[in-house]
Protein backbone atom coordinates (compact mmCIF):
# COMPACT_ATOMS: atom_id res chain seq x y z
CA UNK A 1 38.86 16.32 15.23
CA UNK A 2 36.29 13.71 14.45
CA UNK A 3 33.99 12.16 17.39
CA UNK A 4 34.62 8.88 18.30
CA UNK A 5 31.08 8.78 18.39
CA UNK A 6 27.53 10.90 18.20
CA UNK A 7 24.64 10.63 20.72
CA UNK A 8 21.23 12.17 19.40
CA UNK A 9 18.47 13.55 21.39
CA UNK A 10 15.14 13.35 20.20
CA UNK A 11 12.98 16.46 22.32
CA UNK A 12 14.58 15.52 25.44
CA UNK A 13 12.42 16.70 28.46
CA UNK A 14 13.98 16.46 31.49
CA UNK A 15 17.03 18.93 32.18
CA UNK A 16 19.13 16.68 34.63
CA UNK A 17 18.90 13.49 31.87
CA UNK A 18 20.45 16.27 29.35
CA UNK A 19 23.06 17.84 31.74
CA UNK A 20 24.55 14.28 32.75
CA UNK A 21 24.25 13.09 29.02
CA UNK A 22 26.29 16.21 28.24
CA UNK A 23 28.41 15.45 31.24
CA UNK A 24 28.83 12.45 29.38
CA UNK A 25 29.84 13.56 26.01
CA UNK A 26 32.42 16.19 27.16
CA UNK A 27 34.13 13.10 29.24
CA UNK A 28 33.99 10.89 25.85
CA UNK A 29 35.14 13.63 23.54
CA UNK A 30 31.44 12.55 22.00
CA UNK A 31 29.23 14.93 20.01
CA UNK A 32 26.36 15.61 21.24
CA UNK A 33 22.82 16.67 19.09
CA UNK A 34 19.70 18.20 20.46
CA UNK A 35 16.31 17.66 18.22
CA UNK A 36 14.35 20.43 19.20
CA UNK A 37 11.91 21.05 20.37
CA UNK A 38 13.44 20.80 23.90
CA UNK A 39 10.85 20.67 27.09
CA UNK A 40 13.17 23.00 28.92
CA UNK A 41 15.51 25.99 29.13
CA UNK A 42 19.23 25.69 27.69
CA UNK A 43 19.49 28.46 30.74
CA UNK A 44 17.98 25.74 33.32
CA UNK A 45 19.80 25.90 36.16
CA UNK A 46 19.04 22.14 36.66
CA UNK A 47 20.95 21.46 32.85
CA UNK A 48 24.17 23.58 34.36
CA UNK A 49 23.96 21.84 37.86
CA UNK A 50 23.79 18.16 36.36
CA UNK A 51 26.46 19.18 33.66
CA UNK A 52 28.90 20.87 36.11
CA UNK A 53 31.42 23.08 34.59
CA UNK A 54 31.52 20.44 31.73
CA UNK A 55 28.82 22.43 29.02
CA UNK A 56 31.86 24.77 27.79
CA UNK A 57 34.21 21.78 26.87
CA UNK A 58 30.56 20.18 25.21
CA UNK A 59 30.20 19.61 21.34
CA UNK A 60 26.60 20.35 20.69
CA UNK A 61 24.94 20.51 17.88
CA UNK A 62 20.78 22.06 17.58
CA UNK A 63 18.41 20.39 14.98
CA UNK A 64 14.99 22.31 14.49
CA UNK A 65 13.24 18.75 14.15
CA UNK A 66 14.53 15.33 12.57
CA UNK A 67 14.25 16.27 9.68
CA UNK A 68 16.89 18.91 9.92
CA UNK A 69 19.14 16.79 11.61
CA UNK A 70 19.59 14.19 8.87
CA UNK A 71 20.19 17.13 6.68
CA UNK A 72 22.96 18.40 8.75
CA UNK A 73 26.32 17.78 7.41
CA UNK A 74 27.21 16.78 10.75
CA UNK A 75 24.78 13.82 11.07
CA UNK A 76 26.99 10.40 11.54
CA UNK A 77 26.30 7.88 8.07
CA UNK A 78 25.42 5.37 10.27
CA UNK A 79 22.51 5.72 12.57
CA UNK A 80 21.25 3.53 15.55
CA UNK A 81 17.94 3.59 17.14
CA UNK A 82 18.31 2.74 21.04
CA UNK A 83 14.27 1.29 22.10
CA UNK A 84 12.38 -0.87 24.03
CA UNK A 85 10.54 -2.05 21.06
CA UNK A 86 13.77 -3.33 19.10
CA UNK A 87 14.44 -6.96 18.71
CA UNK A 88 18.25 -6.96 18.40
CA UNK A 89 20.11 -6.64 21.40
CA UNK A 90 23.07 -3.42 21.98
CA UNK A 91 25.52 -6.46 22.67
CA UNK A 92 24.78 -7.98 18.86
CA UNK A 93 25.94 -5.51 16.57
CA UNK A 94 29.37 -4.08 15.72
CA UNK A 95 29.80 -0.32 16.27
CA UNK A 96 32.43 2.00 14.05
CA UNK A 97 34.09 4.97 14.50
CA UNK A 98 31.43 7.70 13.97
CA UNK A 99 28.42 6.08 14.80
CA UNK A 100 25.30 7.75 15.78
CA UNK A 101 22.79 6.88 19.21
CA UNK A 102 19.89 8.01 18.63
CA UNK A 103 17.38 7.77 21.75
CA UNK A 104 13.99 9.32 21.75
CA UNK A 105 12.77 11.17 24.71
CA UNK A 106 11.78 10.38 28.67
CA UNK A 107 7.98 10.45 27.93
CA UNK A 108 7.29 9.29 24.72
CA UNK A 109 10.21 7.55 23.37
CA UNK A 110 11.00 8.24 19.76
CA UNK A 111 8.27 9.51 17.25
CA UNK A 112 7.22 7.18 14.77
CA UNK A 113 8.26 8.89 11.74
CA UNK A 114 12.08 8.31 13.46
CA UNK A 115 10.84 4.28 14.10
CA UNK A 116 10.40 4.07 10.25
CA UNK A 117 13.47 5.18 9.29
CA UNK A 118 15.79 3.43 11.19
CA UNK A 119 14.24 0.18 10.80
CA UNK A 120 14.23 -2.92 12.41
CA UNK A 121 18.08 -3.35 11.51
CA UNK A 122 19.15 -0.01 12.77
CA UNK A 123 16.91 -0.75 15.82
CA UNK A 124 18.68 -1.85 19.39
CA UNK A 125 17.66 -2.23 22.74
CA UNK A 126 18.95 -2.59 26.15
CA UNK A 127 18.65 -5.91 27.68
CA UNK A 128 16.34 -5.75 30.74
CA UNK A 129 16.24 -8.38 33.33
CA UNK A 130 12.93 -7.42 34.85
CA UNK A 131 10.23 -6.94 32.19
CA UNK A 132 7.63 -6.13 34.26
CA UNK A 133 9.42 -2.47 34.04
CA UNK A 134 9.29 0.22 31.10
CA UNK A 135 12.67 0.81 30.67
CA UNK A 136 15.63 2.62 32.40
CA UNK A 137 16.42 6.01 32.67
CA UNK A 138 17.67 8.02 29.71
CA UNK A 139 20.96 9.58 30.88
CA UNK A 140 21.45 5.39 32.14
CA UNK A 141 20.55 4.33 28.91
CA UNK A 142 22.89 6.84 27.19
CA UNK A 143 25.88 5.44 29.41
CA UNK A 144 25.18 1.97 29.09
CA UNK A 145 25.07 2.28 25.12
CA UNK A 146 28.07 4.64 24.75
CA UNK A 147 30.31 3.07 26.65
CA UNK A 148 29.51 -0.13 25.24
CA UNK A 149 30.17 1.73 21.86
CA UNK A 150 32.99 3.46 22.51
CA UNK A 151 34.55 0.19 23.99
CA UNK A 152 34.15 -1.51 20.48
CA UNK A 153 35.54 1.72 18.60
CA UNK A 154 38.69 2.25 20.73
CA UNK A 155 39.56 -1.40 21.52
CA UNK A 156 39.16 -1.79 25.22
CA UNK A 157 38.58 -4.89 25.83
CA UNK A 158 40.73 -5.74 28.46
């Protein structure tokens, strides 16, 4: 069975941001790929705790680095690039079955290399209402975008 849709970690850091984003994708029958390196454990007790007894019904997916993962004949054709630094807004573009989040990690973002080859077009970011803050938490972020996705892919908008 296909995804409805794929949400890409770029060295996530932060083991409850991963657990509920895995929480996530298990809920959303979405797939789910890890760019290593990872700044924890997959044996982190704080990964199981925020992902419950959801990891064995998980689709997950390890990438060595980015470059592996667009190699990977699992990648999704179409790629977008959730960041601060994007112009176009999540609520401005159309998302299809199969799509791919990308979202780079709680420190740093995503690396430039992964900024150059999305592109401005393939570029999105979260509308924030108080600019005088970064940004909002991954695992939020990941919610906020995928359902909005998933709402476009399946329909729901009622």
């Amino acid at each position: 069975m296909k995804p409805p849709l794929h949400i890409i970690l770029i060295r996530p850091e932060i083991p409850p941001n991963t657990g509920n984003i895995g929480r996530l994708c298990a809920i959303t029958d979405c797939r789910l790929h890890l760019i290593h390196p990872l700044g924890f454990s997959l044996d982190d007790k704080q990964l199981r705790r925020a992902g419950m007894d959801y990891w064995h019904e998980l689709d997950v997916h390890h990438h060595a680095d980015w470059e592996a993962f667009l190699q990977s004949p699992q990648r999704p054709s179409r790629l977008w690039l959730l960041t601060t630094k994007a112009k176009q807004g999540l609520w401005d573009v159309v998302f299809s079955p199969g799509d791919g989040l990308v979202f780079g990690n709680e420190g740093s973002g995503a690396p430039a290399e992964v900024h150059a080859w999305m592109g401005v077009e393939r570029s999105l970011k979260i509308p924030q209402f108080n600019d005088s803050l970064r940004s909002l938490n991954l695992s939020t972020a990941v919610g906020i975008a995928t359902y909005e996705a998933l709402r476009q892919i399946k329909g729901l908008n009622k």
